[in-house]
PDB file of N, CA and C in Angstrom:
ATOM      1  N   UNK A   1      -8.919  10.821  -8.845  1.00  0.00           N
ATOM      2  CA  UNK A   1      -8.301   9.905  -7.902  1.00  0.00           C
ATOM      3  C   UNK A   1      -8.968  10.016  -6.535  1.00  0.00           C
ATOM      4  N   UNK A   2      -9.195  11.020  -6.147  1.00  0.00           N
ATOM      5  CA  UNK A   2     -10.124  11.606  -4.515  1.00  0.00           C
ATOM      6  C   UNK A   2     -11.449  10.853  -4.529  1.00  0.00           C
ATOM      7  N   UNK A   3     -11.851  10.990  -5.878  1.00  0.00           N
ATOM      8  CA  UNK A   3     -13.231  10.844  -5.741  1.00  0.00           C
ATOM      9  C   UNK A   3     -13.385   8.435  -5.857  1.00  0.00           C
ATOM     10  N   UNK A   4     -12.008   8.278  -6.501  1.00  0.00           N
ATOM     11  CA  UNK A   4     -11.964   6.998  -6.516  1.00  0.00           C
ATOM     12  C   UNK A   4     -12.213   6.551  -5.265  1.00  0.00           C
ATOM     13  N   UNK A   5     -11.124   7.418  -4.213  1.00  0.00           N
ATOM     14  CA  UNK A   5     -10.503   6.690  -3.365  1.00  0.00           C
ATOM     15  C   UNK A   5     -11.902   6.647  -2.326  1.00  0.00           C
ATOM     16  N   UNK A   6     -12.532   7.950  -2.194  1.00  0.00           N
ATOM     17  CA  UNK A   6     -14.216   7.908  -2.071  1.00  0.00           C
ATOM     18  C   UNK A   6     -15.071   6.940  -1.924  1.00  0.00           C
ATOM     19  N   UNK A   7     -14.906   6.380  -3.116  1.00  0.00           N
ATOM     20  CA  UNK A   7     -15.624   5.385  -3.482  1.00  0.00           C
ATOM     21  C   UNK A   7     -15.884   4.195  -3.199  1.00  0.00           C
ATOM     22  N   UNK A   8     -14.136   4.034  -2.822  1.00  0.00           N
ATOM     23  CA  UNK A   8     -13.685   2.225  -2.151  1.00  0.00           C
ATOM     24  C   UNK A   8     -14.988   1.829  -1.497  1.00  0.00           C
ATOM     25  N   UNK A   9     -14.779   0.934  -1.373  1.00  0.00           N
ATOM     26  CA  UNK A   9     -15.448  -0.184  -0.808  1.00  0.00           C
ATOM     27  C   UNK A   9     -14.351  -1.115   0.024  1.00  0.00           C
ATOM     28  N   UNK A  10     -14.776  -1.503   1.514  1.00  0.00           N
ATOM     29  CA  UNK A  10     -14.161  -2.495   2.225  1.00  0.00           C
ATOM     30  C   UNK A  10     -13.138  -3.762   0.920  1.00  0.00           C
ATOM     31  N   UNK A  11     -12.332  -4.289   1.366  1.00  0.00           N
ATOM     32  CA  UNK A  11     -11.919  -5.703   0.095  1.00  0.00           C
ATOM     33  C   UNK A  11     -11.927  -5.219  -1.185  1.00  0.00           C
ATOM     34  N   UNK A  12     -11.837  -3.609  -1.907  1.00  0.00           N
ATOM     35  CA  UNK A  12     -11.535  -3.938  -3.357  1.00  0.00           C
ATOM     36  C   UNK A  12     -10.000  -3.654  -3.157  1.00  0.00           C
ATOM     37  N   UNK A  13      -9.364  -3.566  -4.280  1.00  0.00           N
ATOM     38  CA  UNK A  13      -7.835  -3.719  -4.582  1.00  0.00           C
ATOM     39  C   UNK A  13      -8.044  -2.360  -5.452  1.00  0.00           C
ATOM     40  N   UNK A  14      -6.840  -1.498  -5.800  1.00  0.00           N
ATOM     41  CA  UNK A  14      -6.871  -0.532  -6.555  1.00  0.00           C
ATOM     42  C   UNK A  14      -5.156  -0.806  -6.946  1.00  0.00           C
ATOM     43  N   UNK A  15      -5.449  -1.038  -8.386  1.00  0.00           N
ATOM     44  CA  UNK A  15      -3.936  -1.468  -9.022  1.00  0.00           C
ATOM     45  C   UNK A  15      -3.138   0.037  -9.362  1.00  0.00           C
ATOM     46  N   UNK A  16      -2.103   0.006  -8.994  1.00  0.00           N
ATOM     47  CA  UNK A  16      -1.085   1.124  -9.896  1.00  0.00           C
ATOM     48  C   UNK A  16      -0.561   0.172 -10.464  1.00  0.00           C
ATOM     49  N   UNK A  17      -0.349   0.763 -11.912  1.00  0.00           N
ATOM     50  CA  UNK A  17       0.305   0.382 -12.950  1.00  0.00           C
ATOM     51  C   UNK A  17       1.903  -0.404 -12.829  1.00  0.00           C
ATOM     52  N   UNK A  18       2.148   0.916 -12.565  1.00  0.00           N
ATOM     53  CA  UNK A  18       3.694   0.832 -12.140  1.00  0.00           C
ATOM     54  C   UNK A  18       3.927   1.633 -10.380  1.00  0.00           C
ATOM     55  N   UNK A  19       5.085   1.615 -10.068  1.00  0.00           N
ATOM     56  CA  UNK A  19       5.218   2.129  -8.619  1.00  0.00           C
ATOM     57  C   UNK A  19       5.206   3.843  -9.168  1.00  0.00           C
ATOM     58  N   UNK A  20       5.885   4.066 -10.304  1.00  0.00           N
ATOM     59  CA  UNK A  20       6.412   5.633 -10.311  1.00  0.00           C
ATOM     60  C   UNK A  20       5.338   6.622 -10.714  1.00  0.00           C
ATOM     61  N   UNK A  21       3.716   5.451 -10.649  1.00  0.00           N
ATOM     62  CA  UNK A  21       2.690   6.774 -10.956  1.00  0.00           C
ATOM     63  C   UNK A  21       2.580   7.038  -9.059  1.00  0.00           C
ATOM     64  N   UNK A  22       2.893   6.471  -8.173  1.00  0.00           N
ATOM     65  CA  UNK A  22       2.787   6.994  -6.864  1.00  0.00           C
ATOM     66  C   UNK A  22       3.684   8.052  -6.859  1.00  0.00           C
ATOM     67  N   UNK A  23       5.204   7.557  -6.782  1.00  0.00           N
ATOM     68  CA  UNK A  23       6.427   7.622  -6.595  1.00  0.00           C
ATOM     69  C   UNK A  23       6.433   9.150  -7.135  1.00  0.00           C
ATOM     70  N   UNK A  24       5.617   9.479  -7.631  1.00  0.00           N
ATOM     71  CA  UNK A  24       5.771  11.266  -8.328  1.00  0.00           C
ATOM     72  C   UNK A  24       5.570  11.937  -7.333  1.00  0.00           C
ATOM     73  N   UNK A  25       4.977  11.513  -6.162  1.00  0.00           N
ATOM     74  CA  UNK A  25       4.440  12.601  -5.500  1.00  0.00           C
ATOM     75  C   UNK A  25       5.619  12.710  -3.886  1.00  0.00           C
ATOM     76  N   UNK A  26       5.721  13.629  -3.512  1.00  0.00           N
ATOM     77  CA  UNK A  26       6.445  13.392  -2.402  1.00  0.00           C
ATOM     78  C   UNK A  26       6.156  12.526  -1.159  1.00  0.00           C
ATOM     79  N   UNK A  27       7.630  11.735  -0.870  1.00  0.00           N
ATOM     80  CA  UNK A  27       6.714  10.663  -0.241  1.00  0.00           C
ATOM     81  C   UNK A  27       6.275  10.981   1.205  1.00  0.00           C
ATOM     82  N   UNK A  28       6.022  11.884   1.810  1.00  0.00           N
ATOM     83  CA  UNK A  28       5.103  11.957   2.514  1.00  0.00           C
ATOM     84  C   UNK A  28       3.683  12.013   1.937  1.00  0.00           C
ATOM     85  N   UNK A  29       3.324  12.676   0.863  1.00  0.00           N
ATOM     86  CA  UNK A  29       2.125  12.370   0.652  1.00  0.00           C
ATOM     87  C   UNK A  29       1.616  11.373  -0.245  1.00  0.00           C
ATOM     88  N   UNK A  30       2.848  10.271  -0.912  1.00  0.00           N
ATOM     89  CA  UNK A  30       2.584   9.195  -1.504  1.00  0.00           C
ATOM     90  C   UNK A  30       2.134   8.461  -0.104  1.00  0.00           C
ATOM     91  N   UNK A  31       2.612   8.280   0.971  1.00  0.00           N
ATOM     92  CA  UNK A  31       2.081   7.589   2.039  1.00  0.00           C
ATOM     93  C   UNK A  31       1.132   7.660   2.643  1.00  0.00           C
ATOM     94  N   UNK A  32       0.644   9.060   2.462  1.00  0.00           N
ATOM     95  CA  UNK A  32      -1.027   9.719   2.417  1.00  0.00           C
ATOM     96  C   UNK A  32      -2.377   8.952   1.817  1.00  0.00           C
ATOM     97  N   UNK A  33      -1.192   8.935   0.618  1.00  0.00           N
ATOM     98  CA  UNK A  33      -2.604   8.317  -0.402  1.00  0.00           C
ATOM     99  C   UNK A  33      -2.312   7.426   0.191  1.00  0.00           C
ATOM    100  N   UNK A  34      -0.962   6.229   0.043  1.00  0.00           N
ATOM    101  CA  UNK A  34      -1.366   4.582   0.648  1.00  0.00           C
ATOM    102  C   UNK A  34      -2.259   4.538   1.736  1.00  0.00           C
ATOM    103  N   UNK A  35      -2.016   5.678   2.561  1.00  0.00           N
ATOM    104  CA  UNK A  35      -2.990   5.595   4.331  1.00  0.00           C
ATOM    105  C   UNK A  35      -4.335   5.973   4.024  1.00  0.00           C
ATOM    106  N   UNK A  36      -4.951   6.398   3.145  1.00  0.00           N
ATOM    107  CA  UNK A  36      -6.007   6.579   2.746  1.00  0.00           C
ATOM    108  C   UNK A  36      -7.002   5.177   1.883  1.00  0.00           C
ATOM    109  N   UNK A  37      -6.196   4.980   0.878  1.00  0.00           N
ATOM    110  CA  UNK A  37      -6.666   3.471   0.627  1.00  0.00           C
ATOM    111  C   UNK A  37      -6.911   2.885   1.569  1.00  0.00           C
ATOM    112  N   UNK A  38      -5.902   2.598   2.064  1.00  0.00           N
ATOM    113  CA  UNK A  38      -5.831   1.414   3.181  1.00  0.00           C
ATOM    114  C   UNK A  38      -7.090   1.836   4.332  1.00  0.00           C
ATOM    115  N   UNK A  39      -7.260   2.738   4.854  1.00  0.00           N
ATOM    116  CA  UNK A  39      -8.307   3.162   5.601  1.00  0.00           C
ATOM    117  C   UNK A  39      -9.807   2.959   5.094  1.00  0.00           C
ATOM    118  N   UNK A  40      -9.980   2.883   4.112  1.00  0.00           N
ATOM    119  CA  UNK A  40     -11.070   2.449   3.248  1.00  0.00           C
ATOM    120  C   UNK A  40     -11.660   0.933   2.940  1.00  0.00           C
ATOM    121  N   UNK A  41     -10.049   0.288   3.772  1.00  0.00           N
ATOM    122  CA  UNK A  41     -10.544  -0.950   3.626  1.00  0.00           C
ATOM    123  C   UNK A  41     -10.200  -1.756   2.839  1.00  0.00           C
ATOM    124  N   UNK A  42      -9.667  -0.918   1.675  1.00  0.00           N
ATOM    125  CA  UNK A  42      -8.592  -1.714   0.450  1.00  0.00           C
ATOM    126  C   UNK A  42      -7.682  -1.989   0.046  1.00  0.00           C
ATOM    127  N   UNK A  43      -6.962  -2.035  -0.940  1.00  0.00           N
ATOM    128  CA  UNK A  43      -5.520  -2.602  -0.910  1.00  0.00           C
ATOM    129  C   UNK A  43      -4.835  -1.818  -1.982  1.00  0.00           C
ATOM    130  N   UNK A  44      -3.877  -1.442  -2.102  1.00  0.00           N
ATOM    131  CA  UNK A  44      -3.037  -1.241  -3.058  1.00  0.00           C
ATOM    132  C   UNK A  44      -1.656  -2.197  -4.047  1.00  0.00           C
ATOM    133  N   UNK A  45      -2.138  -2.747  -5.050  1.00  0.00           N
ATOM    134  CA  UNK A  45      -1.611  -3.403  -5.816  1.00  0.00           C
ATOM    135  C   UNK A  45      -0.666  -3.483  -6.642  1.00  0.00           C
ATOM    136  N   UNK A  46       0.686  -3.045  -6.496  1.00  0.00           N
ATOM    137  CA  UNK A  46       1.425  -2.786  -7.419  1.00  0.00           C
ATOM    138  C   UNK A  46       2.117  -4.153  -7.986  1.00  0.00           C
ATOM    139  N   UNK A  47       2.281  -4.022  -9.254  1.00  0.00           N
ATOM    140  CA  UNK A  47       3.349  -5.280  -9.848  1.00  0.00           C
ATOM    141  C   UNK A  47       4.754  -4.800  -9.227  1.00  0.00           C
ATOM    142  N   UNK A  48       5.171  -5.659  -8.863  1.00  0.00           N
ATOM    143  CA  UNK A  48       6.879  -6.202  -8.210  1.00  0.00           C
ATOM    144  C   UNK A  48       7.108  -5.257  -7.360  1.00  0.00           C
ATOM    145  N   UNK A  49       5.718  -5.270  -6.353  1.00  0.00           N
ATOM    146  CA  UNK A  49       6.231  -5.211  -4.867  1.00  0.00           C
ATOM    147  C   UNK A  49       5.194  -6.101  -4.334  1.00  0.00           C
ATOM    148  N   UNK A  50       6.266  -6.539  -3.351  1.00  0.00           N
ATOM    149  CA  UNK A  50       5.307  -7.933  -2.591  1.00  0.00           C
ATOM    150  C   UNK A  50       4.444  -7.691  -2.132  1.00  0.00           C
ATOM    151  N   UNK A  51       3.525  -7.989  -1.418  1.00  0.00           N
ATOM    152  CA  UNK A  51       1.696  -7.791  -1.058  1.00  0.00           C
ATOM    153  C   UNK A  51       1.858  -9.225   0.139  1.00  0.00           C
ATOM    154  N   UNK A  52       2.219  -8.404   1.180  1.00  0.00           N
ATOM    155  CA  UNK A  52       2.146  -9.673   2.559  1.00  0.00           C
ATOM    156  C   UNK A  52       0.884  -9.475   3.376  1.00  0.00           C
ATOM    157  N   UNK A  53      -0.243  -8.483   2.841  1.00  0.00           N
ATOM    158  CA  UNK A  53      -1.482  -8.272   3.215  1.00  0.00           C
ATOM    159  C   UNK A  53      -2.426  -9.485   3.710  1.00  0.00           C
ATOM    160  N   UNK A  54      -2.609 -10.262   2.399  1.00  0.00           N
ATOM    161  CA  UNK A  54      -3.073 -11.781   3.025  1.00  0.00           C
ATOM    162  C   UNK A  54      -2.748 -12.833   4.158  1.00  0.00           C
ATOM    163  N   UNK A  55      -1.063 -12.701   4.228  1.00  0.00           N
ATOM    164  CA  UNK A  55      -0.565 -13.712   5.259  1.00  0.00           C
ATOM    165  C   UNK A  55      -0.884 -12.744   6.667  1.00  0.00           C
ATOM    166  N   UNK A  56      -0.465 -11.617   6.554  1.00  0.00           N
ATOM    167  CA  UNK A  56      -0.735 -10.869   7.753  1.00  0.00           C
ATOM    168  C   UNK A  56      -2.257 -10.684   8.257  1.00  0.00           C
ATOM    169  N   UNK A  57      -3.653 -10.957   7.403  1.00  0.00           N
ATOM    170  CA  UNK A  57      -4.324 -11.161   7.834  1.00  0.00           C
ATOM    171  C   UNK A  57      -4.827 -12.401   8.642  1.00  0.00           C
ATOM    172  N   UNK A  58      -4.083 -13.184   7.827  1.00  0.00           N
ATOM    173  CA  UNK A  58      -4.004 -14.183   8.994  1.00  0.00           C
ATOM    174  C   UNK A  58      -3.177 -14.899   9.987  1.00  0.00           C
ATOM    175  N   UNK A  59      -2.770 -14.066  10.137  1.00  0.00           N
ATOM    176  CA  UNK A  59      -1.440 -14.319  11.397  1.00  0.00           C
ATOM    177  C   UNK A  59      -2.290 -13.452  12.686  1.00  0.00           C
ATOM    178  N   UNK A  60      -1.659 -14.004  13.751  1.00  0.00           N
ATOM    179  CA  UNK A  60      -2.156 -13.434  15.138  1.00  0.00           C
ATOM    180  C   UNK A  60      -0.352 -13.214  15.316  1.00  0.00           C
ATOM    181  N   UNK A  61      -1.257 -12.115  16.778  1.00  0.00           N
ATOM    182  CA  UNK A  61      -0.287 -11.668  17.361  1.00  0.00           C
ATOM    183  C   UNK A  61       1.446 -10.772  16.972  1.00  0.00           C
ATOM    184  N   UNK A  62       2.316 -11.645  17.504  1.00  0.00           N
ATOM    185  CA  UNK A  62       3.596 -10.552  17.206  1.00  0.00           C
ATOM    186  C   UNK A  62       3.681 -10.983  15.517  1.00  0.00           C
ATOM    187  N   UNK A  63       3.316 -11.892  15.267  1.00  0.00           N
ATOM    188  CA  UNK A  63       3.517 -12.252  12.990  1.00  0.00           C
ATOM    189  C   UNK A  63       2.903 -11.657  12.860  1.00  0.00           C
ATOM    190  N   UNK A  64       1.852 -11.143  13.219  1.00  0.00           N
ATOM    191  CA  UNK A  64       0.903  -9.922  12.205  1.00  0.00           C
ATOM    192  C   UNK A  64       1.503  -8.666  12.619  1.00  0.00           C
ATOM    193  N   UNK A  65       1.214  -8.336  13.747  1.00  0.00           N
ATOM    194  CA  UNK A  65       2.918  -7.047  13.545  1.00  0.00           C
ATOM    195  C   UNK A  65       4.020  -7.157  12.912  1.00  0.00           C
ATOM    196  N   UNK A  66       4.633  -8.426  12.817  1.00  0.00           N
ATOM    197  CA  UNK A  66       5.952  -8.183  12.088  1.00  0.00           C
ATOM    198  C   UNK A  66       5.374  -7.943  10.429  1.00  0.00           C
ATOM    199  N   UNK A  67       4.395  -9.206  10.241  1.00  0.00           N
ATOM    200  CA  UNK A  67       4.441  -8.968   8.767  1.00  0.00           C
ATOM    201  C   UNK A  67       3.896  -7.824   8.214  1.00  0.00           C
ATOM    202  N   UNK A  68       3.175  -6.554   9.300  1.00  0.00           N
ATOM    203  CA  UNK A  68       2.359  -5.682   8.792  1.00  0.00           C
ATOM    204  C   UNK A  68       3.462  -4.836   8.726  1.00  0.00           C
ATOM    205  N   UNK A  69       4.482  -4.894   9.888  1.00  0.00           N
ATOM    206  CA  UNK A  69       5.322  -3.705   9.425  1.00  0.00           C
ATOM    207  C   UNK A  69       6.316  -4.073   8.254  1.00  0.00           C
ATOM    208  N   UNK A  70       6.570  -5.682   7.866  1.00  0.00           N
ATOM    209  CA  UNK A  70       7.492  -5.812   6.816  1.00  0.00           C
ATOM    210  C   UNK A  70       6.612  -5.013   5.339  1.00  0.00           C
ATOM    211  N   UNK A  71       5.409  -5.471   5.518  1.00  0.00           N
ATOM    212  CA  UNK A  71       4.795  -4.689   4.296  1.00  0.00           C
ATOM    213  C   UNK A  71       4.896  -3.424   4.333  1.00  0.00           C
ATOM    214  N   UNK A  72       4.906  -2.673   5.823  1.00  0.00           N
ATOM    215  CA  UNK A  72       4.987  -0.957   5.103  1.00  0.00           C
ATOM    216  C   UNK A  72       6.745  -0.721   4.967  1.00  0.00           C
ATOM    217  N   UNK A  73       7.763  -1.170   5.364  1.00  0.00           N
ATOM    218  CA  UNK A  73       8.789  -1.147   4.946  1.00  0.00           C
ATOM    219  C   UNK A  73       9.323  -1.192   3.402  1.00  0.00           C
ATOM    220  N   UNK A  74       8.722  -2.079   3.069  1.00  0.00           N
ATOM    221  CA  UNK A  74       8.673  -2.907   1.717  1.00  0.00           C
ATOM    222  C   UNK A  74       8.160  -1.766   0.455  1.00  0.00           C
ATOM    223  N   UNK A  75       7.188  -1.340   1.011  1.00  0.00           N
ATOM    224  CA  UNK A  75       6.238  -0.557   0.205  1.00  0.00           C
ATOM    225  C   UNK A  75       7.306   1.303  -0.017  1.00  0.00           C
ATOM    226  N   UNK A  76       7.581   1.599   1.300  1.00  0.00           N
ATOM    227  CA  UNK A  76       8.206   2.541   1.661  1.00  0.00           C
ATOM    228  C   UNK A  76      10.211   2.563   0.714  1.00  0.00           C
ATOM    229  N   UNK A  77      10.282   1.395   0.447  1.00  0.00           N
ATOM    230  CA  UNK A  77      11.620   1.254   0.217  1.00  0.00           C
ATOM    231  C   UNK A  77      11.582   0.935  -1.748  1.00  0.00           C
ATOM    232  N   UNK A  78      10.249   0.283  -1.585  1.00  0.00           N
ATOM    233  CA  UNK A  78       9.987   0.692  -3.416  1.00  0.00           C
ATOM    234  C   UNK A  78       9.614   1.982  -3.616  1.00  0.00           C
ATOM    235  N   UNK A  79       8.900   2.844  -3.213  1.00  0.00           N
ATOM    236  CA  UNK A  79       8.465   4.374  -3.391  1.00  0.00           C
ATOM    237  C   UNK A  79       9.755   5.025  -3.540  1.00  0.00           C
ATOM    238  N   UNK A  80      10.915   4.866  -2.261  1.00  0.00           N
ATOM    239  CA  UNK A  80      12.171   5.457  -2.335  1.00  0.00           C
ATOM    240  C   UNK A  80      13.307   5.412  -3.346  1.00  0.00           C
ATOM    241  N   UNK A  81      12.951   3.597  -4.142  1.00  0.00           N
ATOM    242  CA  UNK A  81      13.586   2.953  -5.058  1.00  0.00           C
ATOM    243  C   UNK A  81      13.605   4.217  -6.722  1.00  0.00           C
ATOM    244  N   UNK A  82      12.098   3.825  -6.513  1.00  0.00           N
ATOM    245  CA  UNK A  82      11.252   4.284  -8.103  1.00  0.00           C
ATOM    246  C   UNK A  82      11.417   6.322  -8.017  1.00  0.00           C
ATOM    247  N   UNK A  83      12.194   6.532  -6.822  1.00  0.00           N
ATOM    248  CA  UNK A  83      12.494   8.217  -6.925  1.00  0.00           C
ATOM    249  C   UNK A  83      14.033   8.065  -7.093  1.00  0.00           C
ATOM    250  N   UNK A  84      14.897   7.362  -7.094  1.00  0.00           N
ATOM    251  CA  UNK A  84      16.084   7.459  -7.136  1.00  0.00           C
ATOM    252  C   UNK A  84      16.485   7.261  -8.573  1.00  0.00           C
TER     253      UNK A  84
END
């Protein structure tokens, strides 16, 4: 997985399956890994959690803050979901 995340490239996507192959890890360091992808430039893809990545790239100003923080909310509240 280290050596994946390594690897990224700016714009690829890296799918999890499901949320609960993150969701294993404690979520401070499930948010690690997301902050690590994401620093690389890429995206993290899960089925049935929303992905507001696109609209927020193109939004200016206070919509791209809102929608960037609705996505880490979003993301943060399925991780919390898939441990309960």
């Amino acid at each position: 997985l280290l050596r994946m995340i390594g690897d990224l490239q700016p714009g690829e996507v890296v799918i999890a399956e499901k949320i609960d192959r993150i969701s294993r890890l404690p979520l401070p360091e499930a948010e690690r890994l997301v902050a690590s992808i994401q620093a690389k430039g890429a995206r993290l893809a899960v089925p049935g959690v929303v992905d507001l990545s696109d609209l927020a790239a193109e939004a200016q100003g206070v919509a791209k803050i809102v929608l960037e923080a609705v996505q880490i909310m979003l993301f943060r509240l399925a991780l919390q979901m898939a441990r309960d």
